[in-house]
N, C-alpha and C. Protein backbone atom coordinates (compact mmCIF):
# COMPACT_ATOMS: atom_id res chain seq x y z
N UNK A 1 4.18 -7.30 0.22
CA UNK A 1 4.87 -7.53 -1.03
C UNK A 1 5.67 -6.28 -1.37
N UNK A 2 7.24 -6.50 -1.49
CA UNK A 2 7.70 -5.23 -2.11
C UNK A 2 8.13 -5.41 -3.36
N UNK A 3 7.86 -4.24 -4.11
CA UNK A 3 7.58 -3.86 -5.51
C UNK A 3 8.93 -3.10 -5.57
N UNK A 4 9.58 -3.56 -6.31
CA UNK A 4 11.19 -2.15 -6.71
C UNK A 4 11.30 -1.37 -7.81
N UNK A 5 9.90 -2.21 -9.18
CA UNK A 5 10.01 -1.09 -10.24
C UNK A 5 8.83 -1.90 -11.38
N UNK A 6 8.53 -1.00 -12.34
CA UNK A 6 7.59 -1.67 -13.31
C UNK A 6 7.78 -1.93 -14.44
N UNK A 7 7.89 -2.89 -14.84
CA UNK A 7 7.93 -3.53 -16.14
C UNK A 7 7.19 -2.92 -17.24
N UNK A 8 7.33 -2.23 -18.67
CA UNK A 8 6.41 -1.87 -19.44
C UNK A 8 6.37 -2.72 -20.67
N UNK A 9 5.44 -2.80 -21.03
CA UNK A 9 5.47 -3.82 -22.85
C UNK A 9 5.31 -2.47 -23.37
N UNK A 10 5.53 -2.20 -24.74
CA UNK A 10 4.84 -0.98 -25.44
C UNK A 10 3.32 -1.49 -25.43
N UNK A 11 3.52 -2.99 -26.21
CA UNK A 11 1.99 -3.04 -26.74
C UNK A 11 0.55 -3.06 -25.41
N UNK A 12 1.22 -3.08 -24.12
CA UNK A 12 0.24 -2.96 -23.01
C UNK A 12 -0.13 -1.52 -23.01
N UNK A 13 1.09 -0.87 -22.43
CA UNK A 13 0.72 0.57 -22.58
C UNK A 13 -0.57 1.14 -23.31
N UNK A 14 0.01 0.65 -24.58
CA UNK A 14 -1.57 1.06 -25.69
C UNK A 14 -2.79 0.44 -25.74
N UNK A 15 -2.75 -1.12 -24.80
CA UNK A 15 -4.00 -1.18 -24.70
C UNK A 15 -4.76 -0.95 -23.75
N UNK A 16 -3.74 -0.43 -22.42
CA UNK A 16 -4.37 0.44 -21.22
C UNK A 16 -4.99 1.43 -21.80
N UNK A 17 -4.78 2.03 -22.94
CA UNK A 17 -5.19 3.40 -22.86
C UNK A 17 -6.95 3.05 -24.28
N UNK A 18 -5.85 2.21 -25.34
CA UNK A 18 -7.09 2.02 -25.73
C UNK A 18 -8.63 1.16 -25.58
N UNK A 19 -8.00 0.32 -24.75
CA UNK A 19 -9.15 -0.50 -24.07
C UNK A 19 -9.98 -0.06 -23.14
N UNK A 20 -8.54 0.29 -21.95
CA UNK A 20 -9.90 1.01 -20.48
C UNK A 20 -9.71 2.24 -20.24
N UNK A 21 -9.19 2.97 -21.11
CA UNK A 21 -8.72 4.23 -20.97
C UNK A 21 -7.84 4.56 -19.73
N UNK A 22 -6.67 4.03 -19.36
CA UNK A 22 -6.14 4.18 -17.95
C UNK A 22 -4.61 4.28 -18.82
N UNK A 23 -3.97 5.71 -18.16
CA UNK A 23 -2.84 6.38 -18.56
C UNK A 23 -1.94 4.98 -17.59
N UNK A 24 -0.68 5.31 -18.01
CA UNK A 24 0.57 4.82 -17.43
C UNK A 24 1.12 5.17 -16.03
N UNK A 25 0.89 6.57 -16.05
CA UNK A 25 0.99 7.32 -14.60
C UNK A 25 -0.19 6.64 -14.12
N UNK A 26 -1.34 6.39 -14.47
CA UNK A 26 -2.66 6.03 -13.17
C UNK A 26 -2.38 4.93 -12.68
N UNK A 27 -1.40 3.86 -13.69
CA UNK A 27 -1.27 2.62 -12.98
C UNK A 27 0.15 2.80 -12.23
N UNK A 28 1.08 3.46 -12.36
CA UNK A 28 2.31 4.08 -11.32
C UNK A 28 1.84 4.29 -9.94
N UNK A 29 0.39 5.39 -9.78
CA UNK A 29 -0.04 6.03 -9.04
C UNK A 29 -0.30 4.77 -8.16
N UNK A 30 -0.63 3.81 -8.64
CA UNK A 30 -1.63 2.44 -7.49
C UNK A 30 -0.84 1.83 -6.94
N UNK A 31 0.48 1.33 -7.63
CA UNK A 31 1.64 1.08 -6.71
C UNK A 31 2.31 2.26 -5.62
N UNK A 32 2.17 3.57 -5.62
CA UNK A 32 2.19 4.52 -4.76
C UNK A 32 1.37 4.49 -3.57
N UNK A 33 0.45 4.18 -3.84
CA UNK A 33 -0.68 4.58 -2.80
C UNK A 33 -1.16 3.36 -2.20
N UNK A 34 -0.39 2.66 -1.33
CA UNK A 34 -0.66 1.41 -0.62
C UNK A 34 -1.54 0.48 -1.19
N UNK A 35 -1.44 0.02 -2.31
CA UNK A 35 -2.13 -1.13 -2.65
C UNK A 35 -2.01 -2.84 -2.08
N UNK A 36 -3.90 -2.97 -2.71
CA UNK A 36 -4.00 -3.97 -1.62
C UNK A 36 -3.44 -5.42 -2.57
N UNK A 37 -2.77 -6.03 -2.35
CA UNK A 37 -2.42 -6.95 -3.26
C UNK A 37 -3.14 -8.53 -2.87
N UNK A 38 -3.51 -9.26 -3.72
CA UNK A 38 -4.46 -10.61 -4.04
C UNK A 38 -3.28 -11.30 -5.04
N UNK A 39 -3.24 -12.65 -4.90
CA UNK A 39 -2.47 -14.04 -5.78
C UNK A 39 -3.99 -13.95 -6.69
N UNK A 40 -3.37 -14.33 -7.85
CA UNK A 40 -4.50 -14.63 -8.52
C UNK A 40 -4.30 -15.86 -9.08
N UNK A 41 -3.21 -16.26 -9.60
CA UNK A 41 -2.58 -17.67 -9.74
C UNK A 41 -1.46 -17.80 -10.57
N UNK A 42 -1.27 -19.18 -10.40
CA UNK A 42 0.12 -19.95 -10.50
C UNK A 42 0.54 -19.52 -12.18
N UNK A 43 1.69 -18.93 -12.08
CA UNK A 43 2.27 -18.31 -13.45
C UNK A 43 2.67 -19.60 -14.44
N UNK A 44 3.62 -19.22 -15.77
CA UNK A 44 4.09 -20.07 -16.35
C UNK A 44 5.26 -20.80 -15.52
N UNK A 45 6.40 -19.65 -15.12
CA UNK A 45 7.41 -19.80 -14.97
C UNK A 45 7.58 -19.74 -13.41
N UNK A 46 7.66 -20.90 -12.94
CA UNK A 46 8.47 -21.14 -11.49
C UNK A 46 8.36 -19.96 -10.50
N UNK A 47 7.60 -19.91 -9.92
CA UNK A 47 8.05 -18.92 -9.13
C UNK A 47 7.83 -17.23 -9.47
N UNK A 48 7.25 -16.92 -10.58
CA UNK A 48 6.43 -15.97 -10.99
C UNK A 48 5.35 -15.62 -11.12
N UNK A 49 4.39 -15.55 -10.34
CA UNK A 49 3.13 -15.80 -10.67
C UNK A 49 2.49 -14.43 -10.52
N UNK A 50 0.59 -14.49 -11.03
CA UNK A 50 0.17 -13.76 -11.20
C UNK A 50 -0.42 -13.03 -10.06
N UNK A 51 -0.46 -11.88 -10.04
CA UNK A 51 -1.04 -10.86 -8.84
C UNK A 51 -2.18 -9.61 -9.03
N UNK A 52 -3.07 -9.05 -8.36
CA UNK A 52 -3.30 -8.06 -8.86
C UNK A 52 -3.07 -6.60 -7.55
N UNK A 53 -3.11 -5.76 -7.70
CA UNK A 53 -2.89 -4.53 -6.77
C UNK A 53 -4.19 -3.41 -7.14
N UNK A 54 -4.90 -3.24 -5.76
CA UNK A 54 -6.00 -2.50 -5.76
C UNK A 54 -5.64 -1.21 -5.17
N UNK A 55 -5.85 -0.24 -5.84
CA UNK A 55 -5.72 1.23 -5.15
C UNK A 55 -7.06 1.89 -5.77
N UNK A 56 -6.75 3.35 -4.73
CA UNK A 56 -7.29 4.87 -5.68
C UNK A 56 -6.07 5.46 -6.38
N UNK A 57 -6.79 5.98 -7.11
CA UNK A 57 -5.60 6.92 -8.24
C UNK A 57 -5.67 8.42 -7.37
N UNK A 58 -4.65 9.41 -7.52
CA UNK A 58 -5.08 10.44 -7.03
C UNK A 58 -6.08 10.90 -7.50
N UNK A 59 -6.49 11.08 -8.79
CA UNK A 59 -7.62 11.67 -9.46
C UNK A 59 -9.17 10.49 -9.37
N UNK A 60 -8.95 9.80 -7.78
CA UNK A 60 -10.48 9.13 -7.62
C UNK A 60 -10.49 7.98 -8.11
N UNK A 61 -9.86 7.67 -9.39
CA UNK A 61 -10.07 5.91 -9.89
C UNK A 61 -10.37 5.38 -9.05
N UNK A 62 -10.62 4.32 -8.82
CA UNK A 62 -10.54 2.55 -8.13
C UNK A 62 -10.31 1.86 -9.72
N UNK A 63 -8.85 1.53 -9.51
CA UNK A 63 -8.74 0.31 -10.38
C UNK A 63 -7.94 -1.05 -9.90
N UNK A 64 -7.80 -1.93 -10.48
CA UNK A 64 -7.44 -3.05 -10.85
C UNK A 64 -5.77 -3.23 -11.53
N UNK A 65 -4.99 -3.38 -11.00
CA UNK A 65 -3.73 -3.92 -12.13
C UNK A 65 -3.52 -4.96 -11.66
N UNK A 66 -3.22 -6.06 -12.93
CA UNK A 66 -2.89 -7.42 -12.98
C UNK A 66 -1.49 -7.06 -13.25
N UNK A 67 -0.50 -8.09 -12.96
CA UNK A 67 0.82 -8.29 -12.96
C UNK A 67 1.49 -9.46 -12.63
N UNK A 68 2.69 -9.66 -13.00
CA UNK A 68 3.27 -10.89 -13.00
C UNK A 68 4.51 -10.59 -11.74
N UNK A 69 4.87 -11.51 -11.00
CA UNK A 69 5.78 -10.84 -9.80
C UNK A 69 6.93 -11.57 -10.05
N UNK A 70 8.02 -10.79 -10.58
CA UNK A 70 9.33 -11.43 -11.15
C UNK A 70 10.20 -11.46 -10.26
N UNK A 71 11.28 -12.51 -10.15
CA UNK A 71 12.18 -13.15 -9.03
C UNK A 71 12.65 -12.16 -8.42
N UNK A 72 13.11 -11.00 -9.40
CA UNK A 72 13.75 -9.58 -9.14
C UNK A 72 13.12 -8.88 -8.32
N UNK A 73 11.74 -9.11 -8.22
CA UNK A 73 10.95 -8.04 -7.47
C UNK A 73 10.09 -7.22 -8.21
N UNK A 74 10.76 -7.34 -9.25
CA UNK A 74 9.70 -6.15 -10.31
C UNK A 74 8.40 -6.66 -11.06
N UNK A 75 7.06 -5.83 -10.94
CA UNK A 75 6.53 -6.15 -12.01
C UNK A 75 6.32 -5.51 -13.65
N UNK A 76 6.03 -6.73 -13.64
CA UNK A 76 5.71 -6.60 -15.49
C UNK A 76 4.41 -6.64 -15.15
N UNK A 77 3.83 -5.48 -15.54
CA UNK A 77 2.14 -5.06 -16.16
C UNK A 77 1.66 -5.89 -17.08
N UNK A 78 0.33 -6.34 -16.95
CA UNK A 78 -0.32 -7.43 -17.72
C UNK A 78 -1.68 -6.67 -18.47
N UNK A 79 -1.97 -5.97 -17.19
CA UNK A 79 -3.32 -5.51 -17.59
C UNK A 79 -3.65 -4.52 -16.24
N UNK A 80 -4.68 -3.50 -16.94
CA UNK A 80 -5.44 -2.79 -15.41
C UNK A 80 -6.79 -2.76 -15.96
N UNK A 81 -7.87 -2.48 -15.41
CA UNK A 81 -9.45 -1.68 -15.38
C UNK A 81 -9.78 -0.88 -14.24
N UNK A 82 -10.80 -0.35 -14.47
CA UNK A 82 -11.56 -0.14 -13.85
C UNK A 82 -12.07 -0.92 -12.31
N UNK A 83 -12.18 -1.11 -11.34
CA UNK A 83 -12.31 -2.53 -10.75
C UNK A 83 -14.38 -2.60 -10.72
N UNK A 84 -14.38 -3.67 -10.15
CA UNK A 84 -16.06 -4.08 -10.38
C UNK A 84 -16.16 -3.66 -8.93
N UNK A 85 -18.04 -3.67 -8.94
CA UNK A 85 -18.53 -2.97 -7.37
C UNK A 85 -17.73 -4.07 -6.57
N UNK A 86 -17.54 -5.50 -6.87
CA UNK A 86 -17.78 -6.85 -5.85
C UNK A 86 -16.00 -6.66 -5.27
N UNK A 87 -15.35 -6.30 -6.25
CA UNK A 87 -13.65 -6.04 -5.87
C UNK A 87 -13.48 -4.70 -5.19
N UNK A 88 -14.14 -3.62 -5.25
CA UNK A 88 -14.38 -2.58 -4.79
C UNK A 88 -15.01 -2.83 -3.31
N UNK A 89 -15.57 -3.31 -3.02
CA UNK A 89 -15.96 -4.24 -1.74
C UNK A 89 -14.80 -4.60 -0.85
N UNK A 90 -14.06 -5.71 -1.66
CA UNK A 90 -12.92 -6.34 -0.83
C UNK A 90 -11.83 -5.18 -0.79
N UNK A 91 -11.46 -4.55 -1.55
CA UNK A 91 -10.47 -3.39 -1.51
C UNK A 91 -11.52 -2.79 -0.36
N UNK A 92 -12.04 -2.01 -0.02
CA UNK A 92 -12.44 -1.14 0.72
C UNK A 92 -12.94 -1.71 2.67
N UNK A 93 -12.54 -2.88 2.34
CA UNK A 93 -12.85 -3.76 3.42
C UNK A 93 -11.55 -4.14 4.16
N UNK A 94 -10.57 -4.20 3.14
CA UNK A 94 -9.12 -4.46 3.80
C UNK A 94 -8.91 -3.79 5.33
């Protein structure tokens, strides 16, 4: 999957940080660092659908970003965490 740039909402931004505590750069960093990408499912709109991308952060994370994959190529950020041991599994198994 190639990625050409990231979509920001303001109001995501702030709930990356206030929800799972994960800066803007940490979720930049996961599209940097060969992430493993999963369909997660069928979007609203034709041909956009939902994805997520598993990396490390440089500073050690394992997280999670959800995203929407737009015709353009770019995503729009939906959401990130932390990832769980069971996704941490399949990421590390790739």
């Amino acid at each position: 999957m190639k990625i050409l740039g990231l979509i920001w909402l303001e109001d995501i931004v702030e709930k990356l940080w206030r929800k799972h505590h994960v800066r803007q750069s940490e979720v930049e960093e996961i599209f940097e660092n060969d992430p493993y990408f999963r369909y997660v499912e069928k979007g609203d709109r034709p041909g956009e659908d939902l994805y997520s991308a598993m990396s490390q952060t440089g500073g050690g994370r394992y997280l999670i970003v959800f995203f929407v994959y737009k015709k353009n190529r770019w995503a729009l950020i939906v959401s990130t965490r932390k990832m769980e041991p069971e996704e941490r599994k399949i990421y590390e198994k790739r």
